[in-house]
C-alpha atoms as a PDB file:
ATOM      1  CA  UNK A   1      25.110  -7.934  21.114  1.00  0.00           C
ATOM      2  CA  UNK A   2      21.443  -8.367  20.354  1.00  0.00           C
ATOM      3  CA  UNK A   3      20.205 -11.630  18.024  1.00  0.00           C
ATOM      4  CA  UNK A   4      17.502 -10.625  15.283  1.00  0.00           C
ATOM      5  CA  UNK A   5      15.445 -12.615  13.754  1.00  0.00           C
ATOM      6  CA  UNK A   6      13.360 -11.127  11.099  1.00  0.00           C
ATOM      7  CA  UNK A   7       9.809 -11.875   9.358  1.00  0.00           C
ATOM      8  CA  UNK A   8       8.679 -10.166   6.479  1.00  0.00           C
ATOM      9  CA  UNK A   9       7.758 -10.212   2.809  1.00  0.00           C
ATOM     10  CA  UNK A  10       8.299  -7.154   0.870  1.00  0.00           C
ATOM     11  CA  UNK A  11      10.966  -4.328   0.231  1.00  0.00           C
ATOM     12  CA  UNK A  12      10.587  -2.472   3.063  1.00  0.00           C
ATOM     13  CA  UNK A  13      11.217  -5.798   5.157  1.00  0.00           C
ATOM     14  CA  UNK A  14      14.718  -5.946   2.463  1.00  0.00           C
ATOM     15  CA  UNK A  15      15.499  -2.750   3.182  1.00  0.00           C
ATOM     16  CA  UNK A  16      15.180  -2.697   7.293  1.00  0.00           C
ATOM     17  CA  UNK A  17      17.368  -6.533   7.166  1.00  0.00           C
ATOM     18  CA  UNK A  18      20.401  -3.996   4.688  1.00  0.00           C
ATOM     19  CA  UNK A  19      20.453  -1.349   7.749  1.00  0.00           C
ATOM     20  CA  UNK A  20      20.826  -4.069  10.610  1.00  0.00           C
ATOM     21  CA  UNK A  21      23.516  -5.059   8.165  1.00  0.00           C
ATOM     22  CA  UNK A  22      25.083  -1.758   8.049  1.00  0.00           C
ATOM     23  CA  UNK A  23      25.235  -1.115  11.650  1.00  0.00           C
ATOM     24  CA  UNK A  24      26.534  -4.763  12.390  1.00  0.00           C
ATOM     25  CA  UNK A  25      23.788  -6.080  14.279  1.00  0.00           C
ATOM     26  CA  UNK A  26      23.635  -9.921  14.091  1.00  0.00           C
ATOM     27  CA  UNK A  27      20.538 -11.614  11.948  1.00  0.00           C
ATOM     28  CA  UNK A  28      20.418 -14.951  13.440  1.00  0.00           C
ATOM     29  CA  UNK A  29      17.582 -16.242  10.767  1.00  0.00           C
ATOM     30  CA  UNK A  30      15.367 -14.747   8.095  1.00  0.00           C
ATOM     31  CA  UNK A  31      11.436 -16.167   7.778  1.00  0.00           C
ATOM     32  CA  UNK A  32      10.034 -14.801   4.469  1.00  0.00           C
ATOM     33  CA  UNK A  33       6.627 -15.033   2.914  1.00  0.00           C
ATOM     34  CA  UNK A  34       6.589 -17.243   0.307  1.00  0.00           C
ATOM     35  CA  UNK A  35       2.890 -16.696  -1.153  1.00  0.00           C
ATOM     36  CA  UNK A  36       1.114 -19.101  -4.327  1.00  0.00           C
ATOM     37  CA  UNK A  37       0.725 -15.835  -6.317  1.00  0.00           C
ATOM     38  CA  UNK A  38       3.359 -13.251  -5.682  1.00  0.00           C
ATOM     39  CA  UNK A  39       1.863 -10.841  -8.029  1.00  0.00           C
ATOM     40  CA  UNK A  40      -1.270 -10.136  -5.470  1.00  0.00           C
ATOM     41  CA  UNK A  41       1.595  -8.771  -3.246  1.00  0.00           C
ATOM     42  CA  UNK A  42       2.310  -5.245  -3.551  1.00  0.00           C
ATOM     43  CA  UNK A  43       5.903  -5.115  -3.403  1.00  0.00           C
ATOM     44  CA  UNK A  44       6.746  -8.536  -2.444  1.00  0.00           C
ATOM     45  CA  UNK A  45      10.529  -9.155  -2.340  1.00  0.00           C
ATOM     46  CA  UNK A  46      12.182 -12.910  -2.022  1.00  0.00           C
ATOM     47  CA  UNK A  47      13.981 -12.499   0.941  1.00  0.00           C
ATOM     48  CA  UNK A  48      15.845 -16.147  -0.076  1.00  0.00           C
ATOM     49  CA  UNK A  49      17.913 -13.378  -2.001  1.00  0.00           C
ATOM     50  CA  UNK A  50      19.225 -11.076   0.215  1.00  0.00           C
ATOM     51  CA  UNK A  51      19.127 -13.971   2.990  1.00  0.00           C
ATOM     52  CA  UNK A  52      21.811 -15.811   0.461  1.00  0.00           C
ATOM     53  CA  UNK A  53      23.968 -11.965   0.071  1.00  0.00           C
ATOM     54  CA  UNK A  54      24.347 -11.736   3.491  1.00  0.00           C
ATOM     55  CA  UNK A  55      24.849 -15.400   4.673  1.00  0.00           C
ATOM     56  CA  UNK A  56      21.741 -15.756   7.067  1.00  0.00           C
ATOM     57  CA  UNK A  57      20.127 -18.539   8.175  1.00  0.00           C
ATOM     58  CA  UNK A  58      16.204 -18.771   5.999  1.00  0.00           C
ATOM     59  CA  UNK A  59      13.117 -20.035   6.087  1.00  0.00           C
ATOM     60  CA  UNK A  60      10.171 -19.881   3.646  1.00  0.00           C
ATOM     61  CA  UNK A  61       6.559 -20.025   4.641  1.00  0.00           C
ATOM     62  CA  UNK A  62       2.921 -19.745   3.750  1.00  0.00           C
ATOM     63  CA  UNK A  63       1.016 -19.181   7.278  1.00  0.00           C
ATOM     64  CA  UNK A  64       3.287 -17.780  10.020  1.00  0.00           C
ATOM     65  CA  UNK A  65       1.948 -19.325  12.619  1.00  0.00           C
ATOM     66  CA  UNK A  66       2.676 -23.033  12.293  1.00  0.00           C
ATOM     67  CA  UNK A  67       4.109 -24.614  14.357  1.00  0.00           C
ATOM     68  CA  UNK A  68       6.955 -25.551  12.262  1.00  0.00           C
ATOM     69  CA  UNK A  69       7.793 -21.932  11.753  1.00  0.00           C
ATOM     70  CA  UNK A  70       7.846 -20.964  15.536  1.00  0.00           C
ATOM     71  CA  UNK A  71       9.741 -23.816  16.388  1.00  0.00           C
ATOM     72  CA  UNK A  72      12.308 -22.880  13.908  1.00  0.00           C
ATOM     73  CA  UNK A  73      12.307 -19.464  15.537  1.00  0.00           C
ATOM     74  CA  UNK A  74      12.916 -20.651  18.890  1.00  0.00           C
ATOM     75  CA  UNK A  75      15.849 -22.717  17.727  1.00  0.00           C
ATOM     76  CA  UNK A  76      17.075 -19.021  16.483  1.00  0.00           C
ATOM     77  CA  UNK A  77      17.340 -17.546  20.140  1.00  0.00           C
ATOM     78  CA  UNK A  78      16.519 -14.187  19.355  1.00  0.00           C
ATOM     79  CA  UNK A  79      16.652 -11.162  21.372  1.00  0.00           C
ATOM     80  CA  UNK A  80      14.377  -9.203  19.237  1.00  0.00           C
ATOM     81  CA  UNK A  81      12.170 -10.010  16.667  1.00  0.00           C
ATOM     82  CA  UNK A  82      11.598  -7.199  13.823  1.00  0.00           C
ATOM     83  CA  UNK A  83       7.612  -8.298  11.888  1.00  0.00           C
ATOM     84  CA  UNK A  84       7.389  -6.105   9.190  1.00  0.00           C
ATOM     85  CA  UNK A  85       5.101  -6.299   5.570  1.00  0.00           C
ATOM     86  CA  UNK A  86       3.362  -9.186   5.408  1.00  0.00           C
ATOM     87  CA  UNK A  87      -0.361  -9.169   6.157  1.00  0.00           C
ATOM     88  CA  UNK A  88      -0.823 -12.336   8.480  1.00  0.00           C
ATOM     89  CA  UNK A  89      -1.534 -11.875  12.353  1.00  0.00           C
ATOM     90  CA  UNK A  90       0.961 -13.029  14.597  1.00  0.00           C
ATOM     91  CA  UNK A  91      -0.293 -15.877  17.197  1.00  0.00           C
ATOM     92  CA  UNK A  92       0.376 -14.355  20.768  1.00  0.00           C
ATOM     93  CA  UNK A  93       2.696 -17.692  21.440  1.00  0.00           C
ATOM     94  CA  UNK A  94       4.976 -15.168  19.347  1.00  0.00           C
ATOM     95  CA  UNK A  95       5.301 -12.870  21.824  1.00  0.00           C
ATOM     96  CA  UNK A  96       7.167 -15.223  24.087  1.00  0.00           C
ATOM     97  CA  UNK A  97       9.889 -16.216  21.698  1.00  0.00           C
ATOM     98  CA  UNK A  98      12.570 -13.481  21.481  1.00  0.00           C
ATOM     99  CA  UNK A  99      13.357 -11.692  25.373  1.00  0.00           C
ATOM    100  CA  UNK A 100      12.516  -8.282  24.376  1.00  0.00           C
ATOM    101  CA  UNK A 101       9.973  -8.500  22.161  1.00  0.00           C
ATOM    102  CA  UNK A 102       8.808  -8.121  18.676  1.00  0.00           C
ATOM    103  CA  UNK A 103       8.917  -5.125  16.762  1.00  0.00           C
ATOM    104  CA  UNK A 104       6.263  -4.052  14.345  1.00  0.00           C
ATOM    105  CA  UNK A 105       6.269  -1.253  11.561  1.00  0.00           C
ATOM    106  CA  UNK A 106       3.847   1.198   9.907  1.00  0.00           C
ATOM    107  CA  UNK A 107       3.945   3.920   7.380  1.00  0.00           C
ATOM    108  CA  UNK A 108       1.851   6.315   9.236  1.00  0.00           C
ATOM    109  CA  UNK A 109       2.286   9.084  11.934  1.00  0.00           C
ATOM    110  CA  UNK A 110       1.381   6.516  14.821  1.00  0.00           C
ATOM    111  CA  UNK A 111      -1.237   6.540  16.320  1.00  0.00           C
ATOM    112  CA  UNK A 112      -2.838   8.364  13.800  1.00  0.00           C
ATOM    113  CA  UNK A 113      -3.576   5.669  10.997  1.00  0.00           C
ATOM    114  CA  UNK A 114      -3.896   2.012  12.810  1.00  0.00           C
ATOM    115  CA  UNK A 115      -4.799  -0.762  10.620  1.00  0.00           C
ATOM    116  CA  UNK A 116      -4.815  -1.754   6.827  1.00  0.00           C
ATOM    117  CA  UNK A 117      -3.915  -0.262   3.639  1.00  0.00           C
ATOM    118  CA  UNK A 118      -2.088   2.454   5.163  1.00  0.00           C
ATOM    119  CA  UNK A 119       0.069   3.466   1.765  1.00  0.00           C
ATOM    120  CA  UNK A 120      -3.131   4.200  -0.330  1.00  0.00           C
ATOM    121  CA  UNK A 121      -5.346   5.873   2.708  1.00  0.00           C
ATOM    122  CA  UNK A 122      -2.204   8.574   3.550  1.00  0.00           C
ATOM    123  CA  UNK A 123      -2.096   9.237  -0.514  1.00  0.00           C
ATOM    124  CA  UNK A 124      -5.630   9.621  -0.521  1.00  0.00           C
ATOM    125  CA  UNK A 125      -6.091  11.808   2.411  1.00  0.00           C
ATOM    126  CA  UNK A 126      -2.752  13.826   1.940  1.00  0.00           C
ATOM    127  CA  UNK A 127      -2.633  13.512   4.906  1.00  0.00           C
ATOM    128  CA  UNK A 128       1.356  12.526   6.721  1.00  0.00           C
ATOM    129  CA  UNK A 129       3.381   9.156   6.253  1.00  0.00           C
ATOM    130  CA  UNK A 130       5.912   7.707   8.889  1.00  0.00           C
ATOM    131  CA  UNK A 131       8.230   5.214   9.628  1.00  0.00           C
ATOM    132  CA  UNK A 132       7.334   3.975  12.680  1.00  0.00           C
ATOM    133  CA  UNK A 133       8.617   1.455  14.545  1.00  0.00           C
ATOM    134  CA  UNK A 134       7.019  -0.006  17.804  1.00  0.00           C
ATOM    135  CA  UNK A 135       6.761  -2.786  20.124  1.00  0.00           C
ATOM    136  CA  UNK A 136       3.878  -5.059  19.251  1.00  0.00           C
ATOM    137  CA  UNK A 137       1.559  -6.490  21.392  1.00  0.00           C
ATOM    138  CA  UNK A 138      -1.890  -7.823  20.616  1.00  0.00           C
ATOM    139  CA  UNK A 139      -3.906  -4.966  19.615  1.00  0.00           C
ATOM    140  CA  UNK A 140      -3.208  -3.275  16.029  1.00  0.00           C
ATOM    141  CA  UNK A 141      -0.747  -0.956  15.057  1.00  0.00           C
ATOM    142  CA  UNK A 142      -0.795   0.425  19.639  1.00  0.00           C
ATOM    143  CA  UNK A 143       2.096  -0.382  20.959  1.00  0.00           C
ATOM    144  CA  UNK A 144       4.779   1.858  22.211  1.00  0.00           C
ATOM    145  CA  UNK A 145       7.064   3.723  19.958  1.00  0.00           C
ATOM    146  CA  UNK A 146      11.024   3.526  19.677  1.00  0.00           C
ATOM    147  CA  UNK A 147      11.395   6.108  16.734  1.00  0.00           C
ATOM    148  CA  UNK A 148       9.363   7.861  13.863  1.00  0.00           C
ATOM    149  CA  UNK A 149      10.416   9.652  10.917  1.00  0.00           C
ATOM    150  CA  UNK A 150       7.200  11.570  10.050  1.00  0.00           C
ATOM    151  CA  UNK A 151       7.054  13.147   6.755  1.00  0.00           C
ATOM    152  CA  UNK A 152       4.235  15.369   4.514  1.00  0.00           C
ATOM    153  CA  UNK A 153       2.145  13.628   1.447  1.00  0.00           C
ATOM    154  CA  UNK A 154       2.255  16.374  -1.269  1.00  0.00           C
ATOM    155  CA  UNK A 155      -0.056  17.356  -3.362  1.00  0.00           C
ATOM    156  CA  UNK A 156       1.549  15.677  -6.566  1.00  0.00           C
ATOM    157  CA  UNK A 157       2.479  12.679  -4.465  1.00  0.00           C
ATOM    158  CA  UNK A 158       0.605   9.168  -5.994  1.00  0.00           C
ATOM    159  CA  UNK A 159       1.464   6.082  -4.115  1.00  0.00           C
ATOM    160  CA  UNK A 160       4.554   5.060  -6.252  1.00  0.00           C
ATOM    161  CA  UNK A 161       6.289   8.121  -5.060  1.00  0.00           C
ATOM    162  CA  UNK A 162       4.498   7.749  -1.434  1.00  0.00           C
ATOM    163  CA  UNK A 163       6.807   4.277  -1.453  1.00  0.00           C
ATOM    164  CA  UNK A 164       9.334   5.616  -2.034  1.00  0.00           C
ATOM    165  CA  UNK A 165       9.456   8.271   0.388  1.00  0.00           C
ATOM    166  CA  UNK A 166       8.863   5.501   3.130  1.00  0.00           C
ATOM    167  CA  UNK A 167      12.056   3.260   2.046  1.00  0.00           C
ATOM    168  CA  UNK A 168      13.804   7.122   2.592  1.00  0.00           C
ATOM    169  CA  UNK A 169      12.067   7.798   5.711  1.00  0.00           C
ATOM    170  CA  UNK A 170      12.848   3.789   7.211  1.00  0.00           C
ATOM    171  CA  UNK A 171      16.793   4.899   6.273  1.00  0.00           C
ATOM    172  CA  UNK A 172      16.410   7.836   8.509  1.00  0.00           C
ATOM    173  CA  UNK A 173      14.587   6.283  11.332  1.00  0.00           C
ATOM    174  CA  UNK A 174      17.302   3.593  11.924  1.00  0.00           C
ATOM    175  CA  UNK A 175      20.114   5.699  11.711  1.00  0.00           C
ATOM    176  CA  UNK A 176      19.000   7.302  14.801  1.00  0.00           C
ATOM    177  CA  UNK A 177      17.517   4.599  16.655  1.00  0.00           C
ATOM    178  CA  UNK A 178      19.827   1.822  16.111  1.00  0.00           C
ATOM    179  CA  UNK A 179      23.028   3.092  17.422  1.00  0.00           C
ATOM    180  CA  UNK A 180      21.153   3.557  20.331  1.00  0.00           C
ATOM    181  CA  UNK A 181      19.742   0.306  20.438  1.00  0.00           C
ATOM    182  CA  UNK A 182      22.782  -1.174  20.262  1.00  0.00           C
ATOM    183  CA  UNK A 183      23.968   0.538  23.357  1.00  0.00           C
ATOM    184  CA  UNK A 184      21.119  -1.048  25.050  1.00  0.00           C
ATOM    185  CA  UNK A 185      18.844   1.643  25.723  1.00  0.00           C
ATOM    186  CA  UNK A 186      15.310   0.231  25.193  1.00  0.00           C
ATOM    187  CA  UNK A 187      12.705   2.937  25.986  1.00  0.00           C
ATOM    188  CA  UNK A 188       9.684   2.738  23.651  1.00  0.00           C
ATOM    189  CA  UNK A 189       7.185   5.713  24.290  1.00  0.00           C
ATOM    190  CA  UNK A 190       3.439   4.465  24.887  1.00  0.00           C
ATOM    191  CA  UNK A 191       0.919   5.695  21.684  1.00  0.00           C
ATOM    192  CA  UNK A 192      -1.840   8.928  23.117  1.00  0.00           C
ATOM    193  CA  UNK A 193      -4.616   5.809  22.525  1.00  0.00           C
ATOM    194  CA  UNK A 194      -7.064   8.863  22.523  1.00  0.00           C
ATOM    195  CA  UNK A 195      -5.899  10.365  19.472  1.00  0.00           C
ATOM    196  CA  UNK A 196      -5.881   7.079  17.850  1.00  0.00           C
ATOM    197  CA  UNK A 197      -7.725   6.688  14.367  1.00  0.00           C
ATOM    198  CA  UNK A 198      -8.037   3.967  12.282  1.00  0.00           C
ATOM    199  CA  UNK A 199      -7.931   2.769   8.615  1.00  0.00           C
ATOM    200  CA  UNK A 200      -9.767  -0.258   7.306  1.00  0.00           C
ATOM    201  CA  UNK A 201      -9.004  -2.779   4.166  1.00  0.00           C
ATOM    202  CA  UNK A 202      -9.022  -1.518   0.468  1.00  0.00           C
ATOM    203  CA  UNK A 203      -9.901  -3.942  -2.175  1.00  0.00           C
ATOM    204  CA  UNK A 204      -8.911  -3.460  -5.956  1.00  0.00           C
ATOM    205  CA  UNK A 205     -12.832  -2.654  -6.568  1.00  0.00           C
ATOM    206  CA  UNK A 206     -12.268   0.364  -4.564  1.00  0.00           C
ATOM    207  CA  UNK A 207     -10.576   1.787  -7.237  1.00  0.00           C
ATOM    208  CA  UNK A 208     -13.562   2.166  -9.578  1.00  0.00           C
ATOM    209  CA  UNK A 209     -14.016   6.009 -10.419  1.00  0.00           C
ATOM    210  CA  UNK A 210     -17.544   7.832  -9.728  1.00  0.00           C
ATOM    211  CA  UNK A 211     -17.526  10.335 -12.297  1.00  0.00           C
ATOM    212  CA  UNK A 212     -20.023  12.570 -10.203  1.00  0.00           C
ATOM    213  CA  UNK A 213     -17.319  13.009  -7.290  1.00  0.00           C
ATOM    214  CA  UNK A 214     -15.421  16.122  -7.268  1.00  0.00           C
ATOM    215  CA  UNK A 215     -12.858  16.705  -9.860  1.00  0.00           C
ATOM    216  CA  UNK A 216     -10.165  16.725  -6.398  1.00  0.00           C
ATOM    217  CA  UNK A 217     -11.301  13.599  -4.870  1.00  0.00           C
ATOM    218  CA  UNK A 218     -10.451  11.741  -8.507  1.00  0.00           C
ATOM    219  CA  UNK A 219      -7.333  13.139  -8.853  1.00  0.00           C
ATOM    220  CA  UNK A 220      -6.355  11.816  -5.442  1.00  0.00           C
ATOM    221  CA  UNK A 221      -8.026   8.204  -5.686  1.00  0.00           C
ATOM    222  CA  UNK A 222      -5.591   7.738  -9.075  1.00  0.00           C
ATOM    223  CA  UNK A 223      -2.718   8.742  -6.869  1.00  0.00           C
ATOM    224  CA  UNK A 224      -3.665   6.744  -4.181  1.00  0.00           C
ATOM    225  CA  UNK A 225      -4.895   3.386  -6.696  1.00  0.00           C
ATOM    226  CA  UNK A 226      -1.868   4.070  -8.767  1.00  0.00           C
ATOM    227  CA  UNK A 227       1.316   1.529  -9.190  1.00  0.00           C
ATOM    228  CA  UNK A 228       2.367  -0.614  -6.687  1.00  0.00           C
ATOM    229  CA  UNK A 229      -1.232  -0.456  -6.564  1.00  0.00           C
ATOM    230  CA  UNK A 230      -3.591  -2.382  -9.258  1.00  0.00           C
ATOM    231  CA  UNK A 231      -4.971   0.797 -10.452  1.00  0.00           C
ATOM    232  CA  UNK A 232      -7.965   3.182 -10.377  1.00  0.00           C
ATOM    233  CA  UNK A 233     -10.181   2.333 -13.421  1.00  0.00           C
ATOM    234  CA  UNK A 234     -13.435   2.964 -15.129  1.00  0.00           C
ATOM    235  CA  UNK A 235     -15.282   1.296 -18.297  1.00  0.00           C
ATOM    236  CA  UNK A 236     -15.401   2.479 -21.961  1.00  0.00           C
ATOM    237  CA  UNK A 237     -16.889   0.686 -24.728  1.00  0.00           C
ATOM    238  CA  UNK A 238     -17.446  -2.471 -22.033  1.00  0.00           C
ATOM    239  CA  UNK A 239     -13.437  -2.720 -21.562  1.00  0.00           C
ATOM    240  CA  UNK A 240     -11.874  -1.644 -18.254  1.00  0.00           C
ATOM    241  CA  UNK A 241      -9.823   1.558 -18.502  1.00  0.00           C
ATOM    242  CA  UNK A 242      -7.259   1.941 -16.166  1.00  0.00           C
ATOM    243  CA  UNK A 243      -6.531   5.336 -14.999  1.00  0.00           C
ATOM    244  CA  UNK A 244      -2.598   5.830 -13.567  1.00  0.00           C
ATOM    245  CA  UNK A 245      -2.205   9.442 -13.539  1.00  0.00           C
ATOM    246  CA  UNK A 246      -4.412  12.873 -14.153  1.00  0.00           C
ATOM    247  CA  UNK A 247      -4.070  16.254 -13.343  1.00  0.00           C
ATOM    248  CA  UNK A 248      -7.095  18.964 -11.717  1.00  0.00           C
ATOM    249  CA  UNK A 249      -7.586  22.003 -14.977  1.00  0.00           C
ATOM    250  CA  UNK A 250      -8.461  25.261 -13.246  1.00  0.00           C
ATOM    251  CA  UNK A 251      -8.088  27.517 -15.831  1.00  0.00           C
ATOM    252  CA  UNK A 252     -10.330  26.588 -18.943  1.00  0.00           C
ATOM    253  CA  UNK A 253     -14.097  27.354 -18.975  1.00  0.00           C
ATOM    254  CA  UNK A 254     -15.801  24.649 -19.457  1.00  0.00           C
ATOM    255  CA  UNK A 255     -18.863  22.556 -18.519  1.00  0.00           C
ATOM    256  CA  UNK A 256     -19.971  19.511 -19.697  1.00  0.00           C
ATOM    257  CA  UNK A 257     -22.206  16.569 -19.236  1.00  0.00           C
ATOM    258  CA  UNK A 258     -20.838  14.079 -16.347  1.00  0.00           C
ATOM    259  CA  UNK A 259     -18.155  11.690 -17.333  1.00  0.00           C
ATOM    260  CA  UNK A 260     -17.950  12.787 -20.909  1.00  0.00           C
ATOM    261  CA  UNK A 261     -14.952  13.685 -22.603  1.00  0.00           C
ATOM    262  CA  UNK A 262     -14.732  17.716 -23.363  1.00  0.00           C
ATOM    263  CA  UNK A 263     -11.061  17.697 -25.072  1.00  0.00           C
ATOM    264  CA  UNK A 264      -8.705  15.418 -26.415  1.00  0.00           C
ATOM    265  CA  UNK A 265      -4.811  16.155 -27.547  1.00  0.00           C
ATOM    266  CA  UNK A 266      -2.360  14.944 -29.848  1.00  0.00           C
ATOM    267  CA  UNK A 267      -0.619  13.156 -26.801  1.00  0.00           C
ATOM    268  CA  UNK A 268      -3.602  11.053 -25.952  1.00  0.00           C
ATOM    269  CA  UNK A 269      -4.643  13.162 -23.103  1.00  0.00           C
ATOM    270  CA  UNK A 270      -8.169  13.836 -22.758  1.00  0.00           C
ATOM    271  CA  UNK A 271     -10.257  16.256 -20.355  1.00  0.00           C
ATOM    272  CA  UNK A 272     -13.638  15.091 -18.836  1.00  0.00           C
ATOM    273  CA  UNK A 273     -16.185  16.404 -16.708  1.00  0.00           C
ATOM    274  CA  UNK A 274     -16.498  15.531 -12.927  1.00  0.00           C
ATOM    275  CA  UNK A 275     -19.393  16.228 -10.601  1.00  0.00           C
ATOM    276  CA  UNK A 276     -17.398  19.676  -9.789  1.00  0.00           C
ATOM    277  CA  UNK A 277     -14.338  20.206 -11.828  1.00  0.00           C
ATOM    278  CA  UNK A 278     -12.492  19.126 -15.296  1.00  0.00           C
ATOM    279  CA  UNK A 279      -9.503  16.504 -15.230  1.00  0.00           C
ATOM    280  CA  UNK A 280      -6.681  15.802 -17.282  1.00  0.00           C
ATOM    281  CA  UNK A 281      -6.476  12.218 -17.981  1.00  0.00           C
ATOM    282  CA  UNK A 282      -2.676  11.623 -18.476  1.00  0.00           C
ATOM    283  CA  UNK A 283      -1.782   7.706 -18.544  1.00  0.00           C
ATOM    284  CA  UNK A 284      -3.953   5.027 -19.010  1.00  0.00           C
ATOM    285  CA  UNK A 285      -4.316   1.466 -20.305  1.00  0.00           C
ATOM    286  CA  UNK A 286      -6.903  -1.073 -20.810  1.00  0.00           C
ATOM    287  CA  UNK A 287      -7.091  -4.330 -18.919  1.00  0.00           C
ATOM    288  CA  UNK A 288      -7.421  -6.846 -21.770  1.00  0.00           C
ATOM    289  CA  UNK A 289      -7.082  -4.189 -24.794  1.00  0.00           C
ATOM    290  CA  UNK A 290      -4.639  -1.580 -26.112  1.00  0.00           C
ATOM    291  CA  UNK A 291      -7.244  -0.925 -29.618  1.00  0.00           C
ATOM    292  CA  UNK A 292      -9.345   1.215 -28.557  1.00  0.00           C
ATOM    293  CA  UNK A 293      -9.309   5.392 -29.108  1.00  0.00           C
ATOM    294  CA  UNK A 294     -11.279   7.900 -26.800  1.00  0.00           C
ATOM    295  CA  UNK A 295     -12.710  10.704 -28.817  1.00  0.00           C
ATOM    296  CA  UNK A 296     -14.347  13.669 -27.743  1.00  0.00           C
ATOM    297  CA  UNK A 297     -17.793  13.290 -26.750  1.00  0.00           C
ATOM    298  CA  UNK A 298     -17.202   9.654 -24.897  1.00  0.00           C
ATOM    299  CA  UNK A 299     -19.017   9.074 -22.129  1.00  0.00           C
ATOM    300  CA  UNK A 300     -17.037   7.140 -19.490  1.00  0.00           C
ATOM    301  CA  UNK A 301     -18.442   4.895 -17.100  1.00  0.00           C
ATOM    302  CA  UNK A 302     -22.255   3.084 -17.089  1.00  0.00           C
ATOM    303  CA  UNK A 303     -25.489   4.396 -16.823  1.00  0.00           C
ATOM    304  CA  UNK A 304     -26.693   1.805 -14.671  1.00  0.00           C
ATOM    305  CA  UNK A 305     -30.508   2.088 -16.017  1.00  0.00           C
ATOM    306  CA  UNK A 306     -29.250   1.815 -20.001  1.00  0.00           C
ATOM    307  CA  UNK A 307     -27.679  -1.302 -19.131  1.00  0.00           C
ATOM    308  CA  UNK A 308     -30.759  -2.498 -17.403  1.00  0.00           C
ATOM    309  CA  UNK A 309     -33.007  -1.589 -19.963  1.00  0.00           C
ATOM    310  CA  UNK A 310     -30.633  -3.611 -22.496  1.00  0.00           C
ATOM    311  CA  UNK A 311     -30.266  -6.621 -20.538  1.00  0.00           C
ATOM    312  CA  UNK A 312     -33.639  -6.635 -19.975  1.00  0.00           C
ATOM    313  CA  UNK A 313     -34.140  -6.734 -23.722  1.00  0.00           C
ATOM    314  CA  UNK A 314     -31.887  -9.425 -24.503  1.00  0.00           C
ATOM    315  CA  UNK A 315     -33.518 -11.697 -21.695  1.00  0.00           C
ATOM    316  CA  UNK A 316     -37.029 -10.430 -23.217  1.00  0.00           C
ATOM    317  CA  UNK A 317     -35.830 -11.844 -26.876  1.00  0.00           C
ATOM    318  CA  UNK A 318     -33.772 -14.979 -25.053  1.00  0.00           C
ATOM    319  CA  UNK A 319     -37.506 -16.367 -23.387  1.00  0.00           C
ATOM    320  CA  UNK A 320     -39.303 -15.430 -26.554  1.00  0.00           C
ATOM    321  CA  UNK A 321     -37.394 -17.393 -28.659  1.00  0.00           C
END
């Protein structure tokens, strides 16, 4: 019987240590990422928890590769080593510690989609999700694969729902693969590296909404921004509006000014103008406020050379003084 140790942080990491549960392979210790502010984690789980449920060994930690925490690793005598949902890079001494090998995961159709941020860049592009699992090496996201479970990002799919089709698709992936796995059979396919792409790091200012994109390139940057996500946003009345969910409107003639708001219902929902195409606005909040009304006519967003004329006012009045 193989010894696992796993490293992880969030609830996919939760999810894959309940399935080694379930098909009564032995965890020999548990290293979870124990972060300052868990809050900047999307979907960061205490693995302490579920360590405690299940009666396996644990160990917090802050930077993987200490020492400390390879040490403690080594005392574990692992087999295989599954390193899945935290963001840190894994020192190649790693490599060395269990005899088969570490294995990585990612939510995309490997090796389309190497790299970071892969949950928003699949909701963005509608493009396909995964759960892949592979065996890591030094590279990112290239190593061969043991099993995928490849599924379609819909057109109504934001990345809340995108999440949750992963935790699904990770379900599926070890049901086939581990059974076999624990038979012994170890036969990861190598990745086509020439059909490789690959995504880079998105930042919470990516979020911010340019009201002269296309009505359809909006609606998908919500879905993609959207919860576990911090949110696409824009400004009104200098407060930051957060955007959660909207909806493309194909069927009322209409044409307004950029960024202004053409319709507003009883709900709260409010139409605007896009550089090609009108959007619902469904749910949204503000940042620091929850007083303040958008009313037809609103113009969301800046106009960068307003706000430089004003602050150049105010500095003209400050130096005059």
């Amino acid at each position: 019987m193989y010894k696992i140790l796993v490293i992880g942080a969030v609830s996919s990491t939760a999810q894959i240590i309940k399935k080694l549960v379930e098909h009564n392979l032995e965890i020999t210790g548990i290293l979870g990422y124990e972060p300052r502010h868990t809050e900047k984690v999307s979907g960061w789980e205490d693995l302490s928890s579920i360590s405690l449920l299940y009666n396996i060994n644990y160990k917090g930690f802050v930077k993987i590769n200490d020492p400390e925490n390879i040490s403690w690793a080594i005392d574990r005598k692992p087999d295989i080593i599954f390193a899945v949902g935290f963001s840190q890079l894994l020192h190649k001494k790693w490599f060395s510690v269990s005899k088969l090998g570490c294995i990585g995961f990612h939510p995309t159709k490997l090796p389309l989609g190497r790299g970071r941020a892969p949950l928003a860049w699949i909701t963005l592009e509608q493009s396909y999700g995964s759960a892949s699992f592979f065996l890591m090496g030094e590279g990112a996201d290239d190593g061969p694969v043991f099993v995928q479970s490849i599924f379609k990002v819909e057109q109504d799919d934001d990345a809340g729902i995108i999440e949750k089709k992963i935790m699904h698709h990770i379900d599926l992936a070890l049901d086939q693969w581990l059974p076999e796995l624990k038979k012994g059979f170890w036969n990861p396919v190598p990745q086509c590296d020439h059909l490789a792409s690959y995504y880079g790091i998105r930042k919470e200012e990516d979020g911010l909404i340019d009201w002269s994109n296309s009505a359809g390139y909006i609606n998908r940057l919500v879905k993609a921004a959207s919860r576990p996500h911090p949110g696409a946003y824009t400004y009104y009345k200098d407060e930051k509006l957060l955007i959660w969910s909207c909806r493309i409107e194909n069927d009322i003639q209409f044409r307004g000014v950029v960024g202004r708001v053409l319709l507003k219902k009883d709900s709260g929902e409010f139409l605007i103008q896009t550089g090609e195409g009108l959007l619902w606005i469904e749910q949204y909040t503000y940042k620091d406020t929850s007083d303040i009304s958008v009313s037809v006519g609103d113009k969301l967003g800046y106009n960068i050379e307003d706000e430089i004329y004003k602050i150049k006012a105010i500095l003209k009045k400050i130096q005059s003084e």
